[in-house]
PDB file of N, CA and C in Angstrom:
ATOM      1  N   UNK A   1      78.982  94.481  77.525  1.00  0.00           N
ATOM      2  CA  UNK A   1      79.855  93.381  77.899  1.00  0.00           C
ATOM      3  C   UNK A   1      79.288  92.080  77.334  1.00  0.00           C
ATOM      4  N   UNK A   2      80.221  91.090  77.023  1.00  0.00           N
ATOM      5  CA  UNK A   2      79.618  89.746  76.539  1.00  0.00           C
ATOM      6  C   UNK A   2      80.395  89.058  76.553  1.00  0.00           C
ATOM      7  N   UNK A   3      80.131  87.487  76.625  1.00  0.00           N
ATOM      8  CA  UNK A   3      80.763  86.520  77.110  1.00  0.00           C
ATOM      9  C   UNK A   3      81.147  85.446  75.646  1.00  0.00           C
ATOM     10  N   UNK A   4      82.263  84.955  76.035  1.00  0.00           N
ATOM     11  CA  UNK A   4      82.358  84.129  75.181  1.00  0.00           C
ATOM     12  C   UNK A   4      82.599  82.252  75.691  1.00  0.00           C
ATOM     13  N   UNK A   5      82.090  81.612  74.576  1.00  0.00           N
ATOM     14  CA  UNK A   5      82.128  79.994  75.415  1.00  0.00           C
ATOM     15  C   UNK A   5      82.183  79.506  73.724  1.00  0.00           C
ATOM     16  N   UNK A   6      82.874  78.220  74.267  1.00  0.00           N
ATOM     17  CA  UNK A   6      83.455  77.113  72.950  1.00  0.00           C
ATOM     18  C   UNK A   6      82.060  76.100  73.504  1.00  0.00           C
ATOM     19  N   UNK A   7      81.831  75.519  72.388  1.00  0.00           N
ATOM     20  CA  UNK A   7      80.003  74.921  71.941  1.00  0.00           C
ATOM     21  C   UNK A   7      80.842  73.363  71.380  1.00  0.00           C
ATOM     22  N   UNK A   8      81.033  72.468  72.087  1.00  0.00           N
ATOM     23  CA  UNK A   8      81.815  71.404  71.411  1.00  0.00           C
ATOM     24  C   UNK A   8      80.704  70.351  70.986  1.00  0.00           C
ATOM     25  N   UNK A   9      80.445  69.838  69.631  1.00  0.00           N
ATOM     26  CA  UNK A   9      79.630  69.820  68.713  1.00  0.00           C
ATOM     27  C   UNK A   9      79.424  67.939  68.583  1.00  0.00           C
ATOM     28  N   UNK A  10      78.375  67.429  69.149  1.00  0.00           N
ATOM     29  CA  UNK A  10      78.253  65.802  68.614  1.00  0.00           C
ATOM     30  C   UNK A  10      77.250  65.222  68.109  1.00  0.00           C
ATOM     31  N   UNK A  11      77.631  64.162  66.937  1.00  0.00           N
ATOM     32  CA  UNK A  11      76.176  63.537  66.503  1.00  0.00           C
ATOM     33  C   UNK A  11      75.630  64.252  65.943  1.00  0.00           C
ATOM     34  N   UNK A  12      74.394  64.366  65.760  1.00  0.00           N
ATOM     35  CA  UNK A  12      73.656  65.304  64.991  1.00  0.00           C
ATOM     36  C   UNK A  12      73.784  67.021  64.667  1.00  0.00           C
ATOM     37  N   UNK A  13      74.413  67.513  65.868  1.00  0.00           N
ATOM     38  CA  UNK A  13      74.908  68.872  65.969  1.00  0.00           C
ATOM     39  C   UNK A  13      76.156  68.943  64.636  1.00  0.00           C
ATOM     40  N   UNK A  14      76.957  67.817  65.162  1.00  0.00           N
ATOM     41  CA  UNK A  14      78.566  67.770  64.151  1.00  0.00           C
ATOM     42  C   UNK A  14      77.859  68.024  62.997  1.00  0.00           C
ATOM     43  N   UNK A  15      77.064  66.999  62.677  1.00  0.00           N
ATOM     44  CA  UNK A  15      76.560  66.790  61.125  1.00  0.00           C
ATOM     45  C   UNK A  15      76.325  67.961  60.385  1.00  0.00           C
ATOM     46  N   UNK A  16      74.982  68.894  61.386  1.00  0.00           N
ATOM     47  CA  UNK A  16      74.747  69.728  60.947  1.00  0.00           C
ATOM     48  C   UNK A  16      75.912  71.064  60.651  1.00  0.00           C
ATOM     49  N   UNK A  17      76.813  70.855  61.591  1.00  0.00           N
ATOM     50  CA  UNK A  17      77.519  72.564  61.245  1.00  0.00           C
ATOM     51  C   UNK A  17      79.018  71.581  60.381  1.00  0.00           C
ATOM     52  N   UNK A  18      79.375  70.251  60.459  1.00  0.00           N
ATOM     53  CA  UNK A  18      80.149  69.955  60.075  1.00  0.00           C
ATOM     54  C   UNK A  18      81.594  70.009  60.462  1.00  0.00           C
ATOM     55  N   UNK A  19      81.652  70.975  61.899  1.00  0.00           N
ATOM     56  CA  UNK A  19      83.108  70.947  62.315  1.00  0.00           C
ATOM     57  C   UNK A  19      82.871  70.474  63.731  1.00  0.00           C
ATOM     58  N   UNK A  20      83.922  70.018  64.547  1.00  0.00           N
ATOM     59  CA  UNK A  20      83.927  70.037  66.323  1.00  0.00           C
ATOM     60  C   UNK A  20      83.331  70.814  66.764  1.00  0.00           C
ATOM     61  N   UNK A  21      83.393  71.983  66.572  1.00  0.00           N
ATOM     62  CA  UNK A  21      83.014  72.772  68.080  1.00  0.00           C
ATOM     63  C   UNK A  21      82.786  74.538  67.212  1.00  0.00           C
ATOM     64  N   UNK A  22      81.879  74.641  68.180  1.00  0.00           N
ATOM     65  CA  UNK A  22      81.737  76.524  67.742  1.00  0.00           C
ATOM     66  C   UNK A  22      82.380  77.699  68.861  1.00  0.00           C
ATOM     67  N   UNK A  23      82.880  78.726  68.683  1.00  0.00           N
ATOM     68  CA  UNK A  23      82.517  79.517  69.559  1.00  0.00           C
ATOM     69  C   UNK A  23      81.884  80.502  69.003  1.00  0.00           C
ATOM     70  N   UNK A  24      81.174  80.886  70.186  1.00  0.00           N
ATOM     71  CA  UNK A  24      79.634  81.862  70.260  1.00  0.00           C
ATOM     72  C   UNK A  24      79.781  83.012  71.384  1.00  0.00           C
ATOM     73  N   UNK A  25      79.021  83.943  71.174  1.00  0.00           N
ATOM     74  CA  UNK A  25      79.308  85.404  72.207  1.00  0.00           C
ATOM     75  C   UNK A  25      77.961  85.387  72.680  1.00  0.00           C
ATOM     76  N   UNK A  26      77.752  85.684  73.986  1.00  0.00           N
ATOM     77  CA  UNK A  26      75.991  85.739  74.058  1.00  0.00           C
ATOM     78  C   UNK A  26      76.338  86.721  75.033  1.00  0.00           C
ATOM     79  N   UNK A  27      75.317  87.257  75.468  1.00  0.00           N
ATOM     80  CA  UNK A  27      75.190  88.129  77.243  1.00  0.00           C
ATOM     81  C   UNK A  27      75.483  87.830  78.299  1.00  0.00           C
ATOM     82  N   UNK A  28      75.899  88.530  79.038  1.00  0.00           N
ATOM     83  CA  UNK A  28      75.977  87.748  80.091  1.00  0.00           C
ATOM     84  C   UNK A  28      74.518  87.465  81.017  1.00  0.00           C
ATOM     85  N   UNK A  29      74.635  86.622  81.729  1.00  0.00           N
ATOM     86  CA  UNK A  29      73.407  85.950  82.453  1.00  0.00           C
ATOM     87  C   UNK A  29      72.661  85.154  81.250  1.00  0.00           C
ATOM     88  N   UNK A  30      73.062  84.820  80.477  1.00  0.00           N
ATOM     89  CA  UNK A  30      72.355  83.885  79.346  1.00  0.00           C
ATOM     90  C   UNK A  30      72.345  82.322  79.604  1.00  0.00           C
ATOM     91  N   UNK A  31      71.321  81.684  79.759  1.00  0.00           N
ATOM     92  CA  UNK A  31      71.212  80.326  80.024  1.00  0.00           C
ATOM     93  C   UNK A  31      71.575  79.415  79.222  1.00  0.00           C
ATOM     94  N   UNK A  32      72.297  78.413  79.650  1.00  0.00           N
ATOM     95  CA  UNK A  32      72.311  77.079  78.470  1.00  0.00           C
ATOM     96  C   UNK A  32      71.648  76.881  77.189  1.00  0.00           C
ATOM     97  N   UNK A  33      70.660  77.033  78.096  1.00  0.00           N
ATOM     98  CA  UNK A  33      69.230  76.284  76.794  1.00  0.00           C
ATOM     99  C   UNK A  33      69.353  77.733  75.018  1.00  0.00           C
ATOM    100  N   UNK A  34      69.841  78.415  75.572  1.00  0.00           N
ATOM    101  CA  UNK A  34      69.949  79.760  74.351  1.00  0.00           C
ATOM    102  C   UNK A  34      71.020  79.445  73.694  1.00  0.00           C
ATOM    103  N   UNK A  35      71.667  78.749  73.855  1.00  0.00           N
ATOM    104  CA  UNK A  35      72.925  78.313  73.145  1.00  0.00           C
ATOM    105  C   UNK A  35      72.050  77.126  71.980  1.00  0.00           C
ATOM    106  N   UNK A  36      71.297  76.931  72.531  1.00  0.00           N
ATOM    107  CA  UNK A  36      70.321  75.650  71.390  1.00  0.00           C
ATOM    108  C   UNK A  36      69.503  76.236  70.639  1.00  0.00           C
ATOM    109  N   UNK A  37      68.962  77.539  71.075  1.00  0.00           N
ATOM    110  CA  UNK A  37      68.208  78.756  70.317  1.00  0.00           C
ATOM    111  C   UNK A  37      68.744  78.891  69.232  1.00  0.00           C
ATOM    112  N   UNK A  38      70.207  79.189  69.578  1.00  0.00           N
ATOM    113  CA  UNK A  38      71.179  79.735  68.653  1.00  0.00           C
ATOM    114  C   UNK A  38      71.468  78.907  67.148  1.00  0.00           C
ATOM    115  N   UNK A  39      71.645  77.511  67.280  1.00  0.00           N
ATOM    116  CA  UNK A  39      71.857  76.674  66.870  1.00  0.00           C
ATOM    117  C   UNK A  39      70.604  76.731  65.863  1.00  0.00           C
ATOM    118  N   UNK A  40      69.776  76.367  66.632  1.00  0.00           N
ATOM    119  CA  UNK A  40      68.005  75.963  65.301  1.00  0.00           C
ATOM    120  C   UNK A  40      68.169  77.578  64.386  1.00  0.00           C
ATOM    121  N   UNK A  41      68.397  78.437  65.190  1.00  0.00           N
ATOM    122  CA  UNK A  41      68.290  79.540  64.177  1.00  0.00           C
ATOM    123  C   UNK A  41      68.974  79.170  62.530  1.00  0.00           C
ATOM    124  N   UNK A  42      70.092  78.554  63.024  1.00  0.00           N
ATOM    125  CA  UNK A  42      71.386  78.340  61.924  1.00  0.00           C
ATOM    126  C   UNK A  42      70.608  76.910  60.805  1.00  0.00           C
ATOM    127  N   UNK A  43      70.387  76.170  62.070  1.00  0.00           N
ATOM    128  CA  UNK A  43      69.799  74.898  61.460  1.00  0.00           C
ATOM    129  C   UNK A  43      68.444  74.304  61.819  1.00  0.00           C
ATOM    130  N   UNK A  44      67.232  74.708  61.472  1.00  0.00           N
ATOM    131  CA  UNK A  44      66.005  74.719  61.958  1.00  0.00           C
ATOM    132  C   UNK A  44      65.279  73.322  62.102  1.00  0.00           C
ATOM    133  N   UNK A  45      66.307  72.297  61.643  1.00  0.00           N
ATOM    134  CA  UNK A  45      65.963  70.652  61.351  1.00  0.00           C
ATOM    135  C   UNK A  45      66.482  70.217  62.876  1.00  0.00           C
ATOM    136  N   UNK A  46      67.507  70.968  63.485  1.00  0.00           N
ATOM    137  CA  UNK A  46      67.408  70.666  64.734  1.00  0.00           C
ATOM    138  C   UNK A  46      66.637  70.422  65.741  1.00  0.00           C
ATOM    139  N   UNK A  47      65.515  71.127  65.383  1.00  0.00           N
ATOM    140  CA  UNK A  47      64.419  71.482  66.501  1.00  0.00           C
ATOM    141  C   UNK A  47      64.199  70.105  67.121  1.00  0.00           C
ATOM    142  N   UNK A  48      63.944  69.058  66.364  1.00  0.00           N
ATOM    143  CA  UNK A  48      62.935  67.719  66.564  1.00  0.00           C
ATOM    144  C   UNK A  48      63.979  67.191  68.131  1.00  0.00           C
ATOM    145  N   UNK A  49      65.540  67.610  68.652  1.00  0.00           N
ATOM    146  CA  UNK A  49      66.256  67.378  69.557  1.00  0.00           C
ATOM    147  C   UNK A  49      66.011  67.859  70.583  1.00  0.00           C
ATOM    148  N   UNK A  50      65.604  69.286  70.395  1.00  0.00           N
ATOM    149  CA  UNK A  50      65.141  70.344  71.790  1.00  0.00           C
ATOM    150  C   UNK A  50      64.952  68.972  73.268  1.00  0.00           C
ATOM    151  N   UNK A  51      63.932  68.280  73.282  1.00  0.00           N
ATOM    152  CA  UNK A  51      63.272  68.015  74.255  1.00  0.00           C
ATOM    153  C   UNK A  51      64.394  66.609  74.658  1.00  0.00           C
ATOM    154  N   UNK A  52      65.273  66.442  73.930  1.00  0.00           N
ATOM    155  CA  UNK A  52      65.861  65.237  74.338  1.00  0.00           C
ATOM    156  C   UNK A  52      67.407  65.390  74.130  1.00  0.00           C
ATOM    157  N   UNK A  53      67.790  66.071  74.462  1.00  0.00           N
ATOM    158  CA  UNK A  53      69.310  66.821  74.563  1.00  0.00           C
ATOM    159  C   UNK A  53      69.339  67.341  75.649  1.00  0.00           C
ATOM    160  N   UNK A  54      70.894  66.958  76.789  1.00  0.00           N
ATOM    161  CA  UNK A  54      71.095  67.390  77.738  1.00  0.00           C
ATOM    162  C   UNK A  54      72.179  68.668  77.323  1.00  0.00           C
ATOM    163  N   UNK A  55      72.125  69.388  78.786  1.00  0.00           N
ATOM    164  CA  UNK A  55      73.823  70.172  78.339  1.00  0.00           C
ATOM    165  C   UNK A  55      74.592  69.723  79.548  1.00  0.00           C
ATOM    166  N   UNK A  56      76.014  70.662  79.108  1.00  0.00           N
ATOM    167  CA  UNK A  56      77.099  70.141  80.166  1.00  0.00           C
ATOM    168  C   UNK A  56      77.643  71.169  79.990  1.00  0.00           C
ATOM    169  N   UNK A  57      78.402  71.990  80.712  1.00  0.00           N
ATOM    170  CA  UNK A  57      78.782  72.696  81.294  1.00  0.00           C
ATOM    171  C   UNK A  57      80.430  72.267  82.027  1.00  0.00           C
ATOM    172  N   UNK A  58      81.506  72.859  81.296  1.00  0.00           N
ATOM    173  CA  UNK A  58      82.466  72.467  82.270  1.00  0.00           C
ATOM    174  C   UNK A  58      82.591  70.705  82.681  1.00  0.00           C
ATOM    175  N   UNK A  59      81.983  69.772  81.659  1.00  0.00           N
ATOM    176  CA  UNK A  59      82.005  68.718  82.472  1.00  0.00           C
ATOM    177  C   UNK A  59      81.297  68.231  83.489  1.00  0.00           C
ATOM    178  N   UNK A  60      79.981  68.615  83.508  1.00  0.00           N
ATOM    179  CA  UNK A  60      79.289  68.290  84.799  1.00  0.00           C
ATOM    180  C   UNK A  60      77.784  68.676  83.651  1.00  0.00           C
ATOM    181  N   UNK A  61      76.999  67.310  84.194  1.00  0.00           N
ATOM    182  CA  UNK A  61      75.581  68.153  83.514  1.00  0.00           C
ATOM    183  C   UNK A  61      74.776  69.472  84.044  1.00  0.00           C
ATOM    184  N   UNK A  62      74.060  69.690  83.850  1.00  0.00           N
ATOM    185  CA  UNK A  62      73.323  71.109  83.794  1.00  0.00           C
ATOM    186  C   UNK A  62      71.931  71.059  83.332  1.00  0.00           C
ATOM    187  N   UNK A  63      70.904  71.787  84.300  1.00  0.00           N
ATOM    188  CA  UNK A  63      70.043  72.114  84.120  1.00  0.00           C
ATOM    189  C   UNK A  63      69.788  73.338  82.794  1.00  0.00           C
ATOM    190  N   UNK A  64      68.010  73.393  81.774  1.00  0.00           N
ATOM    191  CA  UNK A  64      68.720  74.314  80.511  1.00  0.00           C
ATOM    192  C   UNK A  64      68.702  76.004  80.845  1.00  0.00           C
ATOM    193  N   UNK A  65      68.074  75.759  82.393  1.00  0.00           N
ATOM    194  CA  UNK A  65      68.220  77.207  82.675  1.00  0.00           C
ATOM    195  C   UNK A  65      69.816  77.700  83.462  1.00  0.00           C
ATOM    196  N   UNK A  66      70.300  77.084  83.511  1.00  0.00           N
ATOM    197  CA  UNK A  66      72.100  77.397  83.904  1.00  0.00           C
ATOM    198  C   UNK A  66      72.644  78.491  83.550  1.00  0.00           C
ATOM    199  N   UNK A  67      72.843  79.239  84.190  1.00  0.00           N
ATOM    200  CA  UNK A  67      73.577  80.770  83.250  1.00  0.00           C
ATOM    201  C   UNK A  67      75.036  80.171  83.103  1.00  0.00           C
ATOM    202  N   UNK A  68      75.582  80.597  81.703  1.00  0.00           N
ATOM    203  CA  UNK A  68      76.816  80.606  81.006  1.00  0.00           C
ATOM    204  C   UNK A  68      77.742  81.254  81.812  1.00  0.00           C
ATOM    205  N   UNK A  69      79.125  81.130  81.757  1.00  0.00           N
ATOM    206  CA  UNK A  69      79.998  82.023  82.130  1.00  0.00           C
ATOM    207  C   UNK A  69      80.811  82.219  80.940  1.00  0.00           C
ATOM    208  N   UNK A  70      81.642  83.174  81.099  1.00  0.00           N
ATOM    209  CA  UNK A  70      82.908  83.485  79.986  1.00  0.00           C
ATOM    210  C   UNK A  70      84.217  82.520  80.142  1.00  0.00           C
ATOM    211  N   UNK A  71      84.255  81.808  79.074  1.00  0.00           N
ATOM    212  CA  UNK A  71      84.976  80.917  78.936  1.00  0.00           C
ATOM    213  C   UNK A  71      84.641  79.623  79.064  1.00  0.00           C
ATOM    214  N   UNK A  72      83.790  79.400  79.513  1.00  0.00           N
ATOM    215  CA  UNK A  72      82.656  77.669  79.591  1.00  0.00           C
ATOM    216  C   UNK A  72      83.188  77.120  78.431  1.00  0.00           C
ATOM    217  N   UNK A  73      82.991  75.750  78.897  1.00  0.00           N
ATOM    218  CA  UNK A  73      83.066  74.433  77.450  1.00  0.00           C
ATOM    219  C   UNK A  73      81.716  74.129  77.726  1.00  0.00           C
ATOM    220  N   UNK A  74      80.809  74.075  76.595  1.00  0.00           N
ATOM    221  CA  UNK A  74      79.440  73.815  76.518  1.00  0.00           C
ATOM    222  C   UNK A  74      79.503  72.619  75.712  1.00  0.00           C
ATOM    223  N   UNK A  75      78.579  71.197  76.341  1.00  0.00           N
ATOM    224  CA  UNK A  75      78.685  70.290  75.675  1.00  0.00           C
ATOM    225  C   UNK A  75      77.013  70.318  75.031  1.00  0.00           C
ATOM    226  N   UNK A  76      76.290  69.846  73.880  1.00  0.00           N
ATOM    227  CA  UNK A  76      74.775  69.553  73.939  1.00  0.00           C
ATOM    228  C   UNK A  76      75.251  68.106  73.302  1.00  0.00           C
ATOM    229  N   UNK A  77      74.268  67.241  74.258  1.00  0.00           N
ATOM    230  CA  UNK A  77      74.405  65.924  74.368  1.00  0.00           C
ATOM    231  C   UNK A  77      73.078  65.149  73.782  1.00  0.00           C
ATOM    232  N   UNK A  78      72.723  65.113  72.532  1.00  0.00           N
ATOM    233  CA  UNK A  78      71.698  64.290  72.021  1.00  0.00           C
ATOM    234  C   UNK A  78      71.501  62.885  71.944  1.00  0.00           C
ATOM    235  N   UNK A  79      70.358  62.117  72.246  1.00  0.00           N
ATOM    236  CA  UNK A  79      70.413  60.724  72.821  1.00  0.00           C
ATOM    237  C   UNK A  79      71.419  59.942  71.904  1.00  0.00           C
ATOM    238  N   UNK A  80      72.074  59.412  72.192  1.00  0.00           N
ATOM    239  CA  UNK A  80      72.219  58.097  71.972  1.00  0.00           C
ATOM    240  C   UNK A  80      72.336  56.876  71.514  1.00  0.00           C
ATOM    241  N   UNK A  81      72.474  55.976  70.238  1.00  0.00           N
ATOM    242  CA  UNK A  81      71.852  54.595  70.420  1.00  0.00           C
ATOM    243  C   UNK A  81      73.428  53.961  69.794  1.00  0.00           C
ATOM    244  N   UNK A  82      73.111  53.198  70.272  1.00  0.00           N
ATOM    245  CA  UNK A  82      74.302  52.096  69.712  1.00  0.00           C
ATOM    246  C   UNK A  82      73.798  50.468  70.466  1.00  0.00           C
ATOM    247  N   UNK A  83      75.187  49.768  70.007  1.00  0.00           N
ATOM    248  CA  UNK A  83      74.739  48.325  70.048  1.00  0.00           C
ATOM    249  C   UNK A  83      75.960  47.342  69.837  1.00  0.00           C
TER     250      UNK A  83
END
C-alpha cells in the first residue's frame, strides 16, 4: 500500500525542480521530513536548507516528524527575506 501527497514547491525548491508542485508516493507512516530526503536525492544543493525549512501540512505547520497521509498538500517553507 502507498500513499500519495501533492509537494507544492517555493523559492528555492521552485527553482530547483522548476515547476509548482510535485506529486510523490511514499509509505505509509512516512514523516514529513522524508519528503525533503526525497528532494536532496533529486537535488543535492538543497541540503544547505535542511535545518531552516519548515513544513505544512494541510495548512497548518508541522513538526518534521509528522506522518503523511494520502492525499496531504505538503508545503516546505524555506526562510524568507524581503524588504
Amino acid at each position: 500500500m502507498s500513499i500519495t501527497v501533492t509537494v507544492k514547491l517555493f523559492a528555492v525548491f521552485q527553482e530547483a525542480y522548476k515547476v509548482p508542485e510535485l506529486v510523490l508516493i511514499f509509505p505509509p507512516k512516512t514523516p514529513v521530513s522524508a519528503i525533503f530526503d526525497r528532494l536532496i536525492q533529486d537535488h543535492p544543493e538543497l541540503e544547505k536548507w535542511r535545518n531552516v525549512t519548515q513544513f505544512g501540512i494541510n495548512l497548518e505547520f508541522v513538526t518534521p516528524d509528522t506522518e503523511i497521509r494520502d492525499q496531504d498538500e505538503i508545503v516546505l517553507i524555506p526562510p524568507v527575506s524581503g524588504g
